[in-house]
N, C-alpha and C. Protein backbone atom coordinates (compact mmCIF):
# COMPACT_ATOMS: atom_id res chain seq x y z
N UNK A 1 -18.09 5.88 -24.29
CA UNK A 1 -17.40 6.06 -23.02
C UNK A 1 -16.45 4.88 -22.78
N UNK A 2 -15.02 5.12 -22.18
CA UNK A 2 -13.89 4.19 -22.34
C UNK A 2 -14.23 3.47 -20.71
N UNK A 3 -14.26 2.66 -20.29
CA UNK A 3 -14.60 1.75 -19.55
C UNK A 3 -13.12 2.16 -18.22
N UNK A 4 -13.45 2.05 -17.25
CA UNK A 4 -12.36 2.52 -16.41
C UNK A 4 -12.61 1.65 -15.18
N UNK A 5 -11.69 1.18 -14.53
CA UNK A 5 -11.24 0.44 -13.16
C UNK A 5 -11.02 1.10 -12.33
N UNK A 6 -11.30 1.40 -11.05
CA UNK A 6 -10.82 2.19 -10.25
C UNK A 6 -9.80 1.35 -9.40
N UNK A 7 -8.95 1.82 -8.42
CA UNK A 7 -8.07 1.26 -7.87
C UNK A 7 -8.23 2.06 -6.98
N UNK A 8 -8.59 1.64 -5.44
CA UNK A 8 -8.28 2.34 -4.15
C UNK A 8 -6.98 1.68 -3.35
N UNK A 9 -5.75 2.71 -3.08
CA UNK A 9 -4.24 1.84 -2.28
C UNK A 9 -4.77 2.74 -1.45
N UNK A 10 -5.21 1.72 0.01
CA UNK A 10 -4.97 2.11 1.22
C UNK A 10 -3.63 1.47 1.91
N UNK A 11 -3.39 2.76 2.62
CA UNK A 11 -1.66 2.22 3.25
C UNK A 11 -2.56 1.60 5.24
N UNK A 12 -1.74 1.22 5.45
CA UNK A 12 -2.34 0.87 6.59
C UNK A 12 -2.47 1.87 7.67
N UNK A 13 -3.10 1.59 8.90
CA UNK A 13 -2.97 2.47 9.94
C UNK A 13 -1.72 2.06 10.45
N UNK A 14 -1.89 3.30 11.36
CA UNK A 14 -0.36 2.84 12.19
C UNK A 14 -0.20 2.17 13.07
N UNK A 15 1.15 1.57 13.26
CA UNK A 15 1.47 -0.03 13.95
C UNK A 15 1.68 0.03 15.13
N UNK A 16 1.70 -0.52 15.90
CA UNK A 16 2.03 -0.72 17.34
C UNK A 16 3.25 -0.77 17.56
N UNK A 17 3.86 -1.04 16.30
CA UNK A 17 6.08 -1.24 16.64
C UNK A 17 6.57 -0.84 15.38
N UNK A 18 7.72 -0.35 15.35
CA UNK A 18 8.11 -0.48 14.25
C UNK A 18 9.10 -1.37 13.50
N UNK A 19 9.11 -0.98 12.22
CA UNK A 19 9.89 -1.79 11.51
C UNK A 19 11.40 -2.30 12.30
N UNK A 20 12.00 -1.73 12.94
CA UNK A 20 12.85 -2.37 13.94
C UNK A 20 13.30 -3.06 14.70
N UNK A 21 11.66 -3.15 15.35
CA UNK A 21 11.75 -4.10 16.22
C UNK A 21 10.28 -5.35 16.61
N UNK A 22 9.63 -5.26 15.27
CA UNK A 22 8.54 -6.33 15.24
C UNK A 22 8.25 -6.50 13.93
N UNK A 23 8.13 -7.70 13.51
CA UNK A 23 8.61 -7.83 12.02
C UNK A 23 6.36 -8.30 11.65
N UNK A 24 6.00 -8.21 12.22
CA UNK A 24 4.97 -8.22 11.78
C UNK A 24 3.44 -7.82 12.65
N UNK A 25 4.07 -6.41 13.49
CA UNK A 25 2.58 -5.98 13.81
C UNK A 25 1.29 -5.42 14.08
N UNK A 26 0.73 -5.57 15.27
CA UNK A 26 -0.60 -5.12 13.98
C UNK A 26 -0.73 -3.66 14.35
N UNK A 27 -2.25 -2.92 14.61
CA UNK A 27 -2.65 -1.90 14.80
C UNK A 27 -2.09 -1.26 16.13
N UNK A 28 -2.16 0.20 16.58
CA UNK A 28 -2.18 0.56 17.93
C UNK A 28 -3.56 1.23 17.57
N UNK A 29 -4.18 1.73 19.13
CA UNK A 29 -5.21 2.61 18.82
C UNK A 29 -5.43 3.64 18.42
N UNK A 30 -4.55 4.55 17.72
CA UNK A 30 -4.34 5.16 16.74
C UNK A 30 -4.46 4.85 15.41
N UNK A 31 -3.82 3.83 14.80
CA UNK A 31 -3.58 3.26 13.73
C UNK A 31 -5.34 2.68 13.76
N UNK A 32 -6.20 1.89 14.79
CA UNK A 32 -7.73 1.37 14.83
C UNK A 32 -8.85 2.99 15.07
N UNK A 33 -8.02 3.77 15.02
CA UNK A 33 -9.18 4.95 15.08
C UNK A 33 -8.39 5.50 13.48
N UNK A 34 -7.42 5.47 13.43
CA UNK A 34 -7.39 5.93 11.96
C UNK A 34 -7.92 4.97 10.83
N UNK A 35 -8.31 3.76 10.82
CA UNK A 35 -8.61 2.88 10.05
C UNK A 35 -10.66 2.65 10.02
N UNK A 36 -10.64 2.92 11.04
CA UNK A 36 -12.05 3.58 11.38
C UNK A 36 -12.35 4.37 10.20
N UNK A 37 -11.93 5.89 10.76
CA UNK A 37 -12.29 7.20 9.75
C UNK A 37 -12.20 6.72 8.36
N UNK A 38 -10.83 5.71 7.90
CA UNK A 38 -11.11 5.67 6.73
C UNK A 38 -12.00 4.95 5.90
N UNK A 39 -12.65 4.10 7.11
CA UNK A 39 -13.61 3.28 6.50
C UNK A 39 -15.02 4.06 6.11
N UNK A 40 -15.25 4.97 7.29
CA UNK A 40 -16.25 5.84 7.04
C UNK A 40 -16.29 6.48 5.53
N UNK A 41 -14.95 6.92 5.26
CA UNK A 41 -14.83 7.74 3.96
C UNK A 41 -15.40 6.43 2.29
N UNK A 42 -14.52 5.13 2.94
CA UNK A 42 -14.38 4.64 2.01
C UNK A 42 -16.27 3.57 1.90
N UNK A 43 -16.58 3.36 2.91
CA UNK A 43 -18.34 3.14 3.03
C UNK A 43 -19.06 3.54 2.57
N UNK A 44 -18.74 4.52 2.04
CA UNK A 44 -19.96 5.60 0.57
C UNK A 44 -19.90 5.12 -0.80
N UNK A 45 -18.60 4.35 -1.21
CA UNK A 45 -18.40 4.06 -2.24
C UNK A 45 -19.36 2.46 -2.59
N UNK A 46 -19.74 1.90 -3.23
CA UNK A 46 -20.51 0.86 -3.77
C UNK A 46 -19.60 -0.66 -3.19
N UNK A 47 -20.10 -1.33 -2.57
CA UNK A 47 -19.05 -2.65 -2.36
C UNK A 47 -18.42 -2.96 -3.32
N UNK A 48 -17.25 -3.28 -3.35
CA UNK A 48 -16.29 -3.77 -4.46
C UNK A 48 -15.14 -4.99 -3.35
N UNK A 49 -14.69 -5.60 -4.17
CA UNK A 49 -13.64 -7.00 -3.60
C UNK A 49 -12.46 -5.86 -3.41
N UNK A 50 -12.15 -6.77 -2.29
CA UNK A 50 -11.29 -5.74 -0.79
C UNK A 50 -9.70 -7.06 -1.19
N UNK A 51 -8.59 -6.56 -1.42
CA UNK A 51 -7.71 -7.26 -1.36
C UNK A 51 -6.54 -6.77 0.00
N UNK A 52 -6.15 -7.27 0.88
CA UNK A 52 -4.88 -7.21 1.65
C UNK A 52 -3.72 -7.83 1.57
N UNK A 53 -2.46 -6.72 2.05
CA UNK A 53 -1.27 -7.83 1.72
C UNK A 53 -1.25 -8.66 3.15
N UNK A 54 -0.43 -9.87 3.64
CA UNK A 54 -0.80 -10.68 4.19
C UNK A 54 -0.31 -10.48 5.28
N UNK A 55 0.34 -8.97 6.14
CA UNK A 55 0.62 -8.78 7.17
C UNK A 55 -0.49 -7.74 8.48
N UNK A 56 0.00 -8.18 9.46
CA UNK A 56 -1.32 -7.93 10.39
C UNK A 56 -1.40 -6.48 10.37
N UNK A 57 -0.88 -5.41 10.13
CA UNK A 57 -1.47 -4.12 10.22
C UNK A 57 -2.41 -3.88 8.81
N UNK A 58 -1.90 -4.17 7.86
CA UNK A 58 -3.03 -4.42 6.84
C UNK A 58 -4.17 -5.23 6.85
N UNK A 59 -3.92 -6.07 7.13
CA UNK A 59 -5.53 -7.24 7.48
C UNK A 59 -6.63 -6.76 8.66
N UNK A 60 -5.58 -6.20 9.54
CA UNK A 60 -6.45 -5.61 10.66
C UNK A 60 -7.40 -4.07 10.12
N UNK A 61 -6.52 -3.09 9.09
CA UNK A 61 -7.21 -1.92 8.56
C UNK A 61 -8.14 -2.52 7.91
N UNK A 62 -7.82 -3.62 7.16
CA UNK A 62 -8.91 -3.91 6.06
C UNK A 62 -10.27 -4.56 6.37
N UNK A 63 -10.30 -5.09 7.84
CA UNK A 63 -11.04 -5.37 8.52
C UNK A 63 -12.18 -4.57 8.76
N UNK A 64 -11.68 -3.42 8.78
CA UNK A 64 -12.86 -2.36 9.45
C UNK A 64 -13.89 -2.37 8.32
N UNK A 65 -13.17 -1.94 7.08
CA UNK A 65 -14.04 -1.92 5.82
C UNK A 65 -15.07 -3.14 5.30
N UNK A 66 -14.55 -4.45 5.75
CA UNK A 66 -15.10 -5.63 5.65
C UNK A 66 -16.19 -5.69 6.40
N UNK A 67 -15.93 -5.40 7.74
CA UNK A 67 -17.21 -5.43 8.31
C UNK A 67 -18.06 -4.57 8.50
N UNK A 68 -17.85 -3.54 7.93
CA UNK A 68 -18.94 -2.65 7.03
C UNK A 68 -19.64 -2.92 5.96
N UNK A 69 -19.13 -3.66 5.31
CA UNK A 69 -19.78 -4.03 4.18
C UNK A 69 -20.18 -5.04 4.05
N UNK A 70 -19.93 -6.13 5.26
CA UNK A 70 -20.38 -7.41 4.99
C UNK A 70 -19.55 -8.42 4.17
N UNK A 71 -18.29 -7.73 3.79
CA UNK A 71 -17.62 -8.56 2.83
C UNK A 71 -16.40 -9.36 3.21
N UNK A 72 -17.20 -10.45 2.82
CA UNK A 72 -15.80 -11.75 3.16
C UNK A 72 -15.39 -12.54 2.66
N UNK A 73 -14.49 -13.00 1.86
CA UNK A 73 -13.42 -12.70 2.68
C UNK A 73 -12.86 -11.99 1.77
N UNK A 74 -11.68 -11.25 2.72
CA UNK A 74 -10.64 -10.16 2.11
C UNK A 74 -9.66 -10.93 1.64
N UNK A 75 -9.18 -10.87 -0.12
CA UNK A 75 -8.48 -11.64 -0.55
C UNK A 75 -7.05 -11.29 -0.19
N UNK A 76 -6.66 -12.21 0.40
CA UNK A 76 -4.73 -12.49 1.23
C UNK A 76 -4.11 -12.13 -0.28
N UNK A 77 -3.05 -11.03 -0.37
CA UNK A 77 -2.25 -10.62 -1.67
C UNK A 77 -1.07 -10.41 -1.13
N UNK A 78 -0.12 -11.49 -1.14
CA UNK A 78 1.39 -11.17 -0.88
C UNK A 78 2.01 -10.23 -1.70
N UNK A 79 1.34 -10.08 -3.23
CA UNK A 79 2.39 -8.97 -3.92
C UNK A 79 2.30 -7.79 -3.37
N UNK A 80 1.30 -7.23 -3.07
CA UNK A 80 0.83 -6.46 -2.20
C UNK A 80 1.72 -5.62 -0.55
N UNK A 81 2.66 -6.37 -0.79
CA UNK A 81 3.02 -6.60 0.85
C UNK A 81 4.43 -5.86 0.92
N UNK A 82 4.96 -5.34 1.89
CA UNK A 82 5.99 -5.42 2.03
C UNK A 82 7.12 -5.18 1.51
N UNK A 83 7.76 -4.25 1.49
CA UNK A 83 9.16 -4.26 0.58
C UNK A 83 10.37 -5.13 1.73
N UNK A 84 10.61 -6.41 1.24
CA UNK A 84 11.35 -6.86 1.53
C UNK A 84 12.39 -6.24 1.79
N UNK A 85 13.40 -6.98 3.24
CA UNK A 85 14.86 -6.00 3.19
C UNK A 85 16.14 -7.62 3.14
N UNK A 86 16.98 -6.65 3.11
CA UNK A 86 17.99 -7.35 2.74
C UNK A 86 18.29 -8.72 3.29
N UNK A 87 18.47 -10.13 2.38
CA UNK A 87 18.46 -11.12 3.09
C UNK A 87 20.05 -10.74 4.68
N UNK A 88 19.93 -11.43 5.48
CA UNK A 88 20.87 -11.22 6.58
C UNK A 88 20.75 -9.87 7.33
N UNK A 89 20.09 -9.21 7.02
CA UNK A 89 19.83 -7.90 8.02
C UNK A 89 18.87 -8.31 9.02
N UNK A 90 19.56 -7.63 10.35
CA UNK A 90 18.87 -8.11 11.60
C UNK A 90 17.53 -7.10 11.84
N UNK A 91 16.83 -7.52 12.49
CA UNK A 91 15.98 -6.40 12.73
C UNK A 91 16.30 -5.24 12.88
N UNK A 92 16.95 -4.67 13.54
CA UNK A 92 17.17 -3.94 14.61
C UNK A 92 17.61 -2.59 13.31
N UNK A 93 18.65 -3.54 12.38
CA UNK A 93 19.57 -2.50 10.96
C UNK A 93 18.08 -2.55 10.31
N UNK A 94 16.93 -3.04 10.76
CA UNK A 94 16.12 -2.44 8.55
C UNK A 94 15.64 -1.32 8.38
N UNK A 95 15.55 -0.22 9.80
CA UNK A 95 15.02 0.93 9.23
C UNK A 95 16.21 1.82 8.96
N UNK A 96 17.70 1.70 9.36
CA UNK A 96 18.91 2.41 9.09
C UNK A 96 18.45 1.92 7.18
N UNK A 97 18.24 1.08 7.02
CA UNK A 97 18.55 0.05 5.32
C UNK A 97 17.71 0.48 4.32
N UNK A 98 16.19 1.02 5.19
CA UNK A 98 15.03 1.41 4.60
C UNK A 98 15.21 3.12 4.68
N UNK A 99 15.87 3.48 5.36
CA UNK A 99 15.82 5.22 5.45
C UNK A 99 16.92 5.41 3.96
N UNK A 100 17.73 4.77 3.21
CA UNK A 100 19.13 4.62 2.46
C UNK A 100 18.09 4.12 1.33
N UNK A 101 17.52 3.56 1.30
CA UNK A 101 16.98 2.40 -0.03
C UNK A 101 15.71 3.62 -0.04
N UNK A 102 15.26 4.13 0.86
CA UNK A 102 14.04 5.25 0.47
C UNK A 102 14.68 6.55 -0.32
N UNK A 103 16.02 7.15 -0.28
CA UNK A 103 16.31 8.09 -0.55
C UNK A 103 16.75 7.82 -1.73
N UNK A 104 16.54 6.63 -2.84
CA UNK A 104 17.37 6.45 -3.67
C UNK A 104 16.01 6.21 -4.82
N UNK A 105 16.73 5.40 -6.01
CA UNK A 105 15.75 5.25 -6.69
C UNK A 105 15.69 3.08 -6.96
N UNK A 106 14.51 3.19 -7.76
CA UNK A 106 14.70 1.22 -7.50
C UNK A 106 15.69 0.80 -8.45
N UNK A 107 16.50 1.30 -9.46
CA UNK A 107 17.73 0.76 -10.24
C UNK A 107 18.73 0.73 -9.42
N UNK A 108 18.61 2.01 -8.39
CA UNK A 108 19.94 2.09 -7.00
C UNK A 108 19.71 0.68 -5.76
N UNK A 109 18.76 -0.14 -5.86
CA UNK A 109 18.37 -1.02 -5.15
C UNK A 109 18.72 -1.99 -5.66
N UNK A 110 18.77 -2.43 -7.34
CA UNK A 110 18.77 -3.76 -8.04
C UNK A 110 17.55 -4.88 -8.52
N UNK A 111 17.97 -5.50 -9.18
CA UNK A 111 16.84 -6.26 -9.64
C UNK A 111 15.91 -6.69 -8.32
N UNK A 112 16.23 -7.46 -7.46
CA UNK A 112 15.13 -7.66 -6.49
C UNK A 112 14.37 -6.85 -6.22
N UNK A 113 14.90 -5.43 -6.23
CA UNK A 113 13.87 -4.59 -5.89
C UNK A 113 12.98 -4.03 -7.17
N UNK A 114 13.62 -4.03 -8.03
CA UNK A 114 12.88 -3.61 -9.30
C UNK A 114 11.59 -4.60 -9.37
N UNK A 115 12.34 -6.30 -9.10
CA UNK A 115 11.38 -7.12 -8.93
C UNK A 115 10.02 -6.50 -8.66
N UNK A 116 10.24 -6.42 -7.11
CA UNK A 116 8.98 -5.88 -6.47
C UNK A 116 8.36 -4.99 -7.26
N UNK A 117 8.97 -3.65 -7.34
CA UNK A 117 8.47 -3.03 -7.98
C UNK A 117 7.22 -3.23 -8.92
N UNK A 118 8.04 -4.03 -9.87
CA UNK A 118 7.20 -4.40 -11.21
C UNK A 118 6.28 -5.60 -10.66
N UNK A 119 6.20 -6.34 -9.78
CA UNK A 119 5.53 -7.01 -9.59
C UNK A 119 4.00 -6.34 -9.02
N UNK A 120 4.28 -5.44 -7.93
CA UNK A 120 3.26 -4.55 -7.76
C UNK A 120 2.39 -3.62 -8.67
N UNK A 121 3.25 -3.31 -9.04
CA UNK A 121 2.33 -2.89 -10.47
C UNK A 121 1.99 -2.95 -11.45
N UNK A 122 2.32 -4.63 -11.95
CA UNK A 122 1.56 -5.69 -12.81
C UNK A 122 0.50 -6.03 -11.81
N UNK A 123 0.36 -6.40 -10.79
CA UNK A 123 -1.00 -6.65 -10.22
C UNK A 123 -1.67 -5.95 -10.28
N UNK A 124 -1.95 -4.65 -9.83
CA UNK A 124 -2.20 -3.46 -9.72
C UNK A 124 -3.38 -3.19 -11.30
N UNK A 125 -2.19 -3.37 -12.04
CA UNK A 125 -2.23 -2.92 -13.39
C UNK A 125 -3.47 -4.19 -14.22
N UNK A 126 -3.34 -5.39 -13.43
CA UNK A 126 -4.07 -6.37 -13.97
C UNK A 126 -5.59 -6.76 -13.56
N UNK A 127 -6.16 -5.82 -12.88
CA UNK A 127 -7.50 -6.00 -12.30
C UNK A 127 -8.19 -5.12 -13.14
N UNK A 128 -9.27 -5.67 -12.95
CA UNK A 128 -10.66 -5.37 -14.06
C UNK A 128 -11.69 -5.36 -13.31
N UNK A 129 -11.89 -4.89 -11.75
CA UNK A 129 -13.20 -4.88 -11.33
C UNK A 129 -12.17 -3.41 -10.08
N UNK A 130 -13.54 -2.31 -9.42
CA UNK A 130 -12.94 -1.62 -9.08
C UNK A 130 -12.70 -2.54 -7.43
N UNK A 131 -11.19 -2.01 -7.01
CA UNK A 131 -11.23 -2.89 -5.75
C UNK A 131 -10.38 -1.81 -4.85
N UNK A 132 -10.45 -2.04 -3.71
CA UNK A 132 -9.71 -1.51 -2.67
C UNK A 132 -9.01 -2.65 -2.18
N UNK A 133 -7.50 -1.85 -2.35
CA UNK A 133 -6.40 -2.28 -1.55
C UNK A 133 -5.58 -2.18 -0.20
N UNK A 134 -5.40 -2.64 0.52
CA UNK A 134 -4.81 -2.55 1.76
C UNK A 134 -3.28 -2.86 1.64
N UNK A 135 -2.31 -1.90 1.43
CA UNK A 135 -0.99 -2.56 1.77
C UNK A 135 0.03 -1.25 2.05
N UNK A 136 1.30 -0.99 1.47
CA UNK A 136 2.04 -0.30 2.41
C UNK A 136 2.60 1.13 1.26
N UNK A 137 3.30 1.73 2.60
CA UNK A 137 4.10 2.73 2.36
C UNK A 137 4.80 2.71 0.65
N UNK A 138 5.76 2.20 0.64
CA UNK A 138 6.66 1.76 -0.36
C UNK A 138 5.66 1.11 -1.17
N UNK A 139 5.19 -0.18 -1.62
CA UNK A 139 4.25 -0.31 -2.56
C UNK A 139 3.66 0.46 -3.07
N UNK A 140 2.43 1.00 -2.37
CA UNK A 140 1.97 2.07 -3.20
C UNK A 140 2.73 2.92 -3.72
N UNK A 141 3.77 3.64 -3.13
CA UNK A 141 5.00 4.63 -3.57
C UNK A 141 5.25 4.23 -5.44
N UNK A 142 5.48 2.59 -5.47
CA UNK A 142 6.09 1.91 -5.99
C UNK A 142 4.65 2.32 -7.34
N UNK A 143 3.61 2.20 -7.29
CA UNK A 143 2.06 2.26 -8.02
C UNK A 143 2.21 3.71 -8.79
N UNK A 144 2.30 5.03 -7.56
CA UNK A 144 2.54 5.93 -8.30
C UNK A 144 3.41 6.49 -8.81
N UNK A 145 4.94 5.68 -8.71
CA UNK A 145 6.00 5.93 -9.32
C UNK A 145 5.72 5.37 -10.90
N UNK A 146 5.27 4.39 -11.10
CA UNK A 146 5.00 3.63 -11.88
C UNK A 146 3.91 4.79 -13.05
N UNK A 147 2.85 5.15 -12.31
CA UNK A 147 1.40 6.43 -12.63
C UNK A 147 2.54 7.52 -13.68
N UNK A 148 3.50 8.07 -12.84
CA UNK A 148 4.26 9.15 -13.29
C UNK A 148 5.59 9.09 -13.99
N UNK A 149 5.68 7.58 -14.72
CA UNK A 149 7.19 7.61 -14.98
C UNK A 149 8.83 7.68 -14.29
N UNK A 150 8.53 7.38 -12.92
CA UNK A 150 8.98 7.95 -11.75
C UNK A 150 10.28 6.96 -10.99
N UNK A 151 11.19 6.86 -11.19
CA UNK A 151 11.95 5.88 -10.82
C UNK A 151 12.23 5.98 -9.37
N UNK A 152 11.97 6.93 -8.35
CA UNK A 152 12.41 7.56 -7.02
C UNK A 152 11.66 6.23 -6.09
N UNK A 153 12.59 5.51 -5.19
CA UNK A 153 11.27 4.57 -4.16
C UNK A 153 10.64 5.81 -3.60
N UNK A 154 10.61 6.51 -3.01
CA UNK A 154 9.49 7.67 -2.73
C UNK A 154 9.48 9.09 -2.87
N UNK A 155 7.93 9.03 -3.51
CA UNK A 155 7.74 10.26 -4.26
C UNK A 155 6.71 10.60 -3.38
N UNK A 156 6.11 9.95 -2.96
CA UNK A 156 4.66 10.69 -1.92
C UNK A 156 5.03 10.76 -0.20
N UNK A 157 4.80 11.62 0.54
CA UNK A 157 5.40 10.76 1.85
C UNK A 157 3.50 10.76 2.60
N UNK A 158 2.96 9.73 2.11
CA UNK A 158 1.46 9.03 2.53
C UNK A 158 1.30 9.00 3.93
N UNK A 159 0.49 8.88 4.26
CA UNK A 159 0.36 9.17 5.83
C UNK A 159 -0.87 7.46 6.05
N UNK A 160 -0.64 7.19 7.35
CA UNK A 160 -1.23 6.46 7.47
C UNK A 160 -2.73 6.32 7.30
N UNK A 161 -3.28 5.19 6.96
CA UNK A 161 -4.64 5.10 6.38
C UNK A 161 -4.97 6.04 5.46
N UNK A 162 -4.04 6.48 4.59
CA UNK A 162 -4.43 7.34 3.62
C UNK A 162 -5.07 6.71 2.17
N UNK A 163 -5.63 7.34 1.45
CA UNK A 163 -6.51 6.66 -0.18
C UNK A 163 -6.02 7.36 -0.78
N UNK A 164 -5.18 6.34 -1.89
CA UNK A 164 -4.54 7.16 -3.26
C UNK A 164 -5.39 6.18 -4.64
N UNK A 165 -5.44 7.09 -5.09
CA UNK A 165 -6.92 6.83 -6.07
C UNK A 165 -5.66 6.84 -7.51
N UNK A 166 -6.33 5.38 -8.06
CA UNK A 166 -5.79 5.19 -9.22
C UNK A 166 -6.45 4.69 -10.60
N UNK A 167 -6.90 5.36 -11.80
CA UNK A 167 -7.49 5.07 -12.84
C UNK A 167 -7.00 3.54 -13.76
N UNK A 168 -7.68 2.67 -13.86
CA UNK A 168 -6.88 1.88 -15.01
C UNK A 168 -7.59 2.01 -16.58
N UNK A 169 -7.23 1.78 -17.35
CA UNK A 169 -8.14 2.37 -18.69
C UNK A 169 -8.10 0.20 -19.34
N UNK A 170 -8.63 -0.12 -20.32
CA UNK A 170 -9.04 -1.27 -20.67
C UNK A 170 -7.72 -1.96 -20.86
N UNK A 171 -6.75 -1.16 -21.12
CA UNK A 171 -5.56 -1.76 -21.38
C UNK A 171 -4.38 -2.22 -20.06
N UNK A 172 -5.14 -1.68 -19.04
CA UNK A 172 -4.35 -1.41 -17.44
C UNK A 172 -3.45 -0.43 -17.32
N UNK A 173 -3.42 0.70 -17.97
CA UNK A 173 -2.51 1.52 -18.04
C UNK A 173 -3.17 2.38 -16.73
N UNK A 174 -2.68 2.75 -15.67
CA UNK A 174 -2.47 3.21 -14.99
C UNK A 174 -2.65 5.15 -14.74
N UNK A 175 -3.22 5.87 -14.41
CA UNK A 175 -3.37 6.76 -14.14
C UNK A 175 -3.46 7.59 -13.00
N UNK A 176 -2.80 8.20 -12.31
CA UNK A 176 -2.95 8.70 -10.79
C UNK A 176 -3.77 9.41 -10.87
N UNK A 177 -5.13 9.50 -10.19
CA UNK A 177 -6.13 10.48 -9.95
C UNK A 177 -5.98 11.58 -8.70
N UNK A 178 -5.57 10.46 -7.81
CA UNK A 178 -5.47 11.77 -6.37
C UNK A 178 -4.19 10.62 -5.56
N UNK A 179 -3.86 11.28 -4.90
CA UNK A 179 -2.34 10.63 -4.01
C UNK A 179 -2.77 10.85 -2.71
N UNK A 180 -2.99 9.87 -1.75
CA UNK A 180 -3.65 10.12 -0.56
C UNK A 180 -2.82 11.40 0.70
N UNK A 181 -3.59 11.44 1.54
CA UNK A 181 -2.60 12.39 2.97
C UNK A 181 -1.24 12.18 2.84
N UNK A 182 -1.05 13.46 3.16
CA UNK A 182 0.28 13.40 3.28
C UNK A 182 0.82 13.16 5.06
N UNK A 183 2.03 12.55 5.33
CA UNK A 183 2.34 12.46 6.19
C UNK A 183 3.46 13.27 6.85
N UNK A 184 3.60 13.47 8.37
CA UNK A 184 4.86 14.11 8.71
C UNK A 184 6.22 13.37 8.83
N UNK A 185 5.80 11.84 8.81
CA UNK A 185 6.61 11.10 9.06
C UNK A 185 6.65 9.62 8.02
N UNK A 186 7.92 9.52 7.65
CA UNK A 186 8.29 8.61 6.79
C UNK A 186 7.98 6.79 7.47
N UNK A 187 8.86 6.65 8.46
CA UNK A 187 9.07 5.44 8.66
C UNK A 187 7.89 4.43 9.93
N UNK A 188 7.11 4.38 10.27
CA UNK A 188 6.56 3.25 11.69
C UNK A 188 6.08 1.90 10.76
């Protein structure tokens, strides 16, 4: 039997603001009752090391699961985090920047973004114990683009607090098992 890693990408619950106009925050009570349920789902599974990227709607989802399980601490993962937007864009332009950079693919973005890209899923790709992840929209996007050969920044439209289940085999090669909820809506 070939030895396998599991990979759980949880995207976060949903935020209290959006990308527009709060550059880093956390839950609403929606986003803390959806992060709830998913803890319930994800509480059946055996404790495993909980990683988050280092912004407050992720740390706050990943919370729920932590203190279910007793597990602390949740390791802080900037690769994890965030698709950066354009240096000099004001708040107010990043979801006009992010609705344009979502419809495209990451060679239509450029190396920085490929950066990311590949940076996310060399991490991803480099763990050897099964773990659950807490981080975003686009990242994960970025995981199963990566799963499917897939150059598109988004191929899934994930819904908040959703679990997209990912195989790694001894070599880290990557396998999409299941792609979490789908969502009605792209951008909060």
């Amino acid at each position: 039997m070939v030895a396998v890693t599991r990979v759980y990408l949880v995207r976060h619950g949903r935020a209290s603001a959006g990308w527009d106009t709060e550059p880093d925050p956390g839950l609403d009570d929606e986003g803390r009752r959806q992060a709830a349920a998913t803890t319930e789902a994800l509480s059946l599974l055996p404790d495993m090391p909980l990683v988050s990227s280092p912004l407050r709607r992720c740390r706050e989802t990943a919370a729920f699961l932590s203190a279910k399980w007793k597990y602390d601490p949740v390791t802080i993962q900037p690769v994890v985090g965030e698709i950066p937007s354009p240096d000099g864009v004001p708040l107010r332009e990043r979801v006009d920047w992010l609705r344009t950079a979502m419809a495209g693919t990451w060679a239509d973005l450029g190396p920085r973004y490929t950066s990311f890209r590949d940076s996310v899923r060399d991490y991803v790709s480099s763990l050897s114990r099964d773990t659950v992840i807490f981080s975003h929209f686009i990242a994960i996007n970025a995981v199963i683009g990566a799963c499917r050969g897939d150059d598109r920044v988004v191929i899934s439209r994930l819904d908040n607090a959703s679990v997209t289940i990912i195989d790694l085999d001894v070599n880290g090669h990557a396998t999409l098992v299941r792609t979490g909820r789908q969502a009605d809506t792209l951008i909060r």
